[in-house]
Protein backbone atom coordinates (compact mmCIF):
# COMPACT_ATOMS: atom_id res chain seq x y z
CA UNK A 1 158.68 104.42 127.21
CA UNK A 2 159.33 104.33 123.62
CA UNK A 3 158.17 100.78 123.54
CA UNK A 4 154.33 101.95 124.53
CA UNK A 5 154.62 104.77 122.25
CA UNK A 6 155.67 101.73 119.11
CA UNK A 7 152.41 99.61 120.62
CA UNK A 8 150.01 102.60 120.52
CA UNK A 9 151.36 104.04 116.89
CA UNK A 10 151.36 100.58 115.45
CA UNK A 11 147.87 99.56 117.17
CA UNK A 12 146.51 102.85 115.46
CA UNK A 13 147.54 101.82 112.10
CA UNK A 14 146.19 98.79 112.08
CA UNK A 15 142.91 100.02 113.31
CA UNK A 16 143.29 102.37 110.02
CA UNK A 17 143.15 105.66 112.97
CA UNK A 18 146.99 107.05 112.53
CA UNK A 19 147.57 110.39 111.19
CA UNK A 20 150.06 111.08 108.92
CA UNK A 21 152.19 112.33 111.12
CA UNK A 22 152.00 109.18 113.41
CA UNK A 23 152.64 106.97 110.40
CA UNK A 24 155.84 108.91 110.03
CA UNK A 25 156.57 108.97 113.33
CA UNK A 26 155.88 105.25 113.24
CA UNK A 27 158.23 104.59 110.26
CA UNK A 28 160.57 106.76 112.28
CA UNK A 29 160.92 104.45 115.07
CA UNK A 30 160.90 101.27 112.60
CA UNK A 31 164.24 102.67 110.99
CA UNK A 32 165.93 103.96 114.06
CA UNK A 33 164.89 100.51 116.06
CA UNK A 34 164.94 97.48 113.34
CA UNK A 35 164.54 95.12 115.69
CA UNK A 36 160.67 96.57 116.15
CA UNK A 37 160.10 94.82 112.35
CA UNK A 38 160.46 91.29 114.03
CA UNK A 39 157.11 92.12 116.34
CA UNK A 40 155.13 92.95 112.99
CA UNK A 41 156.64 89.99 110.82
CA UNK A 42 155.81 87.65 113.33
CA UNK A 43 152.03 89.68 114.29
């Protein structure tokens, strides 16, 4: 699910572990799925 996949990438960056290309990935998902922003404003 591309949910997980949001959970893991996101849970990676905040542990400061996220390649690059996850963090682009990441930012990927954040402007194809804006609604995804509301779970980190409100984290």
């Amino acid at each position: 699910m591309q949910e997980d996949r949001f959970f893991i990438l996101f849970s990676r960056k905040l542990s400061g572990d996220a390649s690059s290309e996850e963090l682009e990935e990441l930012e990927e998902m954040l402007n194809r799925r804006p609604e995804l922003l509301f779970f980190i404003m409100s984290w």
